[in-house]
N, C-alpha and C. Protein backbone atom coordinates (compact mmCIF):
# COMPACT_ATOMS: atom_id res chain seq x y z
N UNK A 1 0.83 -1.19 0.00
CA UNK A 1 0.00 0.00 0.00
C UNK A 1 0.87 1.25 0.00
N UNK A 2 2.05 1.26 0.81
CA UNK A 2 2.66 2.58 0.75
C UNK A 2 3.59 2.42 -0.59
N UNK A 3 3.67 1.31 -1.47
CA UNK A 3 4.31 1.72 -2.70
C UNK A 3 3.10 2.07 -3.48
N UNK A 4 1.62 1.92 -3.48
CA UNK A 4 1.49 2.53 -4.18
C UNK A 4 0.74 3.94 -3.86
N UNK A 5 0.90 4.34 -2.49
CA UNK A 5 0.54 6.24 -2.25
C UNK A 5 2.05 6.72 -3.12
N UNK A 6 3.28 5.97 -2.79
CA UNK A 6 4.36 7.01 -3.20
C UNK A 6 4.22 6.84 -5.02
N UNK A 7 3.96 5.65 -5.53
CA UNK A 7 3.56 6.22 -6.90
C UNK A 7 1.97 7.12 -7.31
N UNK A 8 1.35 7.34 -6.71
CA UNK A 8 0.16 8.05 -7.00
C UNK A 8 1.09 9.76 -6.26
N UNK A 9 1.53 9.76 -5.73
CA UNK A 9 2.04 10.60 -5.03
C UNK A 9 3.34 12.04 -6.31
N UNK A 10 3.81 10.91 -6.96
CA UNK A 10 5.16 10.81 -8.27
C UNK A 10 4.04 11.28 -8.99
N UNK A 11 3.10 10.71 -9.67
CA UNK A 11 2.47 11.16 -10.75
C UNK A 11 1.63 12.33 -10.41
N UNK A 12 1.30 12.81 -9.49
CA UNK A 12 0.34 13.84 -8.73
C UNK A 12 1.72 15.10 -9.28
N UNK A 13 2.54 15.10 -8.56
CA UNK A 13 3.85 15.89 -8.48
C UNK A 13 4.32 16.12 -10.08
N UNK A 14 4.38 15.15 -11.01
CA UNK A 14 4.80 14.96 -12.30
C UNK A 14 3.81 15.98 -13.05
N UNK A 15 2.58 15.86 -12.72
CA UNK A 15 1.29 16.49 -13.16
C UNK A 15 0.96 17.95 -12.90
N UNK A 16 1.84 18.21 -11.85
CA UNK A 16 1.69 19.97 -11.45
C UNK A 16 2.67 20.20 -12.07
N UNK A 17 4.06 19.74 -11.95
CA UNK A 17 5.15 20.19 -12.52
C UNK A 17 5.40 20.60 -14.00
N UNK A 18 4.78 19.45 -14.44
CA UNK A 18 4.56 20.01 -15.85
C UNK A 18 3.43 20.37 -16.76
N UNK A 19 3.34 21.36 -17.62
CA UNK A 19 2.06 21.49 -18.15
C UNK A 19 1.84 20.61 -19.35
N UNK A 20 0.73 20.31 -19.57
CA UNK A 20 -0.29 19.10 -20.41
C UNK A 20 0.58 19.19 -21.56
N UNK A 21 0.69 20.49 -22.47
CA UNK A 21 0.77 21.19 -23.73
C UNK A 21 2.52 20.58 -24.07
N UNK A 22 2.78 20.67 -23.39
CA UNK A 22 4.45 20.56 -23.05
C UNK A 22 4.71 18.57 -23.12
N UNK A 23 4.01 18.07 -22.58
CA UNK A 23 3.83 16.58 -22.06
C UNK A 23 3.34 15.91 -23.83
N UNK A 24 1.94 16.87 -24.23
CA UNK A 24 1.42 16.16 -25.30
C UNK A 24 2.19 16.50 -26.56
N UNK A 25 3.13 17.50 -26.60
CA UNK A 25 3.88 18.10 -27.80
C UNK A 25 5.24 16.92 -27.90
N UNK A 26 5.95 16.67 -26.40
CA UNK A 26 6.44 15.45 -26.80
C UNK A 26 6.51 13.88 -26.73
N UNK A 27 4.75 13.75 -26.73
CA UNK A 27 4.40 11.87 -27.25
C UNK A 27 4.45 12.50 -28.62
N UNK A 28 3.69 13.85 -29.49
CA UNK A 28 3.53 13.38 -30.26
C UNK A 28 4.97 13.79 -31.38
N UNK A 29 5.59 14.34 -30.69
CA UNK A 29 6.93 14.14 -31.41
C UNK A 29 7.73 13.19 -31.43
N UNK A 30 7.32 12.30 -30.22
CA UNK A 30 7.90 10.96 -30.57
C UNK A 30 7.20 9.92 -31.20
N UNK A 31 5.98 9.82 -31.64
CA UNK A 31 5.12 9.26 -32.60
C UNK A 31 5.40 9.60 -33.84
N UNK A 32 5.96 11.09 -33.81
CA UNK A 32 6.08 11.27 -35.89
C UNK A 32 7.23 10.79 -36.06
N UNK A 33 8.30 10.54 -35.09
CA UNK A 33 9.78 10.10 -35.10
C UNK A 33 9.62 8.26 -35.42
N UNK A 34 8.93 7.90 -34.59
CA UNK A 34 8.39 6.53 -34.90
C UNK A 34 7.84 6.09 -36.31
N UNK A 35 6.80 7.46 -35.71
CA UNK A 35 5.73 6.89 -37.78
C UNK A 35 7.01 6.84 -38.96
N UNK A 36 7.69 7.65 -39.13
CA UNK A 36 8.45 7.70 -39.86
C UNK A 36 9.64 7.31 -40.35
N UNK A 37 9.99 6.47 -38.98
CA UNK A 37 10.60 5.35 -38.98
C UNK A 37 10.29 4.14 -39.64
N UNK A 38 9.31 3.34 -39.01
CA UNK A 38 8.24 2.88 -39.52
C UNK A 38 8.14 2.73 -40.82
N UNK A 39 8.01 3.86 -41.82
CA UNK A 39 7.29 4.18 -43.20
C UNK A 39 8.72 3.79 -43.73
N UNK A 40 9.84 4.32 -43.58
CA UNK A 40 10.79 4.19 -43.85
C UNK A 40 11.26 2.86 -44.20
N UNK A 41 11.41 1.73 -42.98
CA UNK A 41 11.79 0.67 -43.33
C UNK A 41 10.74 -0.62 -44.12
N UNK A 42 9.19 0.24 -44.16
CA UNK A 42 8.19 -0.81 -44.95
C UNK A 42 9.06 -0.21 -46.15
N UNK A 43 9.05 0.75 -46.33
CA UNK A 43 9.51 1.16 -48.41
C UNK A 43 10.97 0.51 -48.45
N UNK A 44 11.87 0.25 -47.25
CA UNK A 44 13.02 -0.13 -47.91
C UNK A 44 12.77 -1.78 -47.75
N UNK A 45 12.11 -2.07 -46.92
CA UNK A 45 11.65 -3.69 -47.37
C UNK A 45 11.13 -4.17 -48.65
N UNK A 46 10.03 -3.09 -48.76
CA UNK A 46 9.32 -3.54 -50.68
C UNK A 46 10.13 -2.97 -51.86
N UNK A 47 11.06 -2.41 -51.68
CA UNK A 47 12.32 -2.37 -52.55
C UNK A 47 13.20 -3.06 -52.60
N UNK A 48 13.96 -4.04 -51.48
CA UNK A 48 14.26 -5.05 -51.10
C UNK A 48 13.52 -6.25 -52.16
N UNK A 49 12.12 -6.55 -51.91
CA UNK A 49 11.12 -7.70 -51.87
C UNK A 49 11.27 -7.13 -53.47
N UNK A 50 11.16 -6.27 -54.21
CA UNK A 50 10.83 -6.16 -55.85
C UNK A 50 12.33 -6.41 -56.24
N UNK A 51 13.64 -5.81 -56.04
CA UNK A 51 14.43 -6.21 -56.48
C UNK A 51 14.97 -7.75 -56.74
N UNK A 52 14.10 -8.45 -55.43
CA UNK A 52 14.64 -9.77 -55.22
C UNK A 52 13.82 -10.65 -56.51
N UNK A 53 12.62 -10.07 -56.56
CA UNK A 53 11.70 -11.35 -57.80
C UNK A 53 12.03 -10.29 -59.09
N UNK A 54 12.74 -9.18 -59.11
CA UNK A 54 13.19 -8.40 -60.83
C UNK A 54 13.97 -8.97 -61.39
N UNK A 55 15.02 -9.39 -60.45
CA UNK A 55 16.68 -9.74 -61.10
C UNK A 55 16.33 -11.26 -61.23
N UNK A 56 15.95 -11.86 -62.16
CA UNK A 56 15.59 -13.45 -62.34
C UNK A 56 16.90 -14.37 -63.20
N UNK A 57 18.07 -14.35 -62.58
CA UNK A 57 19.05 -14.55 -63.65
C UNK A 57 19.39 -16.12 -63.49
């Protein structure tokens, strides 16, 4: 029980300290860093996957 007042306690403290705007600007900068990651290695996979059935030698 007292581990979890001192984590309700952390996130209470985490929550004044910082503002929302500030918190939600960087998930979603780390989501476009991801997405784009992401996008990145599907296109270098299906460039990969077409080169492999083009070159039929």
């Amino acid at each position: 029980m007292n581990s979890l007042l001192k984590k309700i306690t952390f996130l209470l403290l985490i929550s004044f300290l910082f503002s929302s705007c500030s918190v939600i600007s960087g998930i979603f900068k780390a989501g476009i860093g991801v997405g784009v990651f992401i996008v990145i290695a599907i296109v270098a996979i299906l460039i990969f996957i077409i080169k492999k059935f083009s070159s039929k030698d």
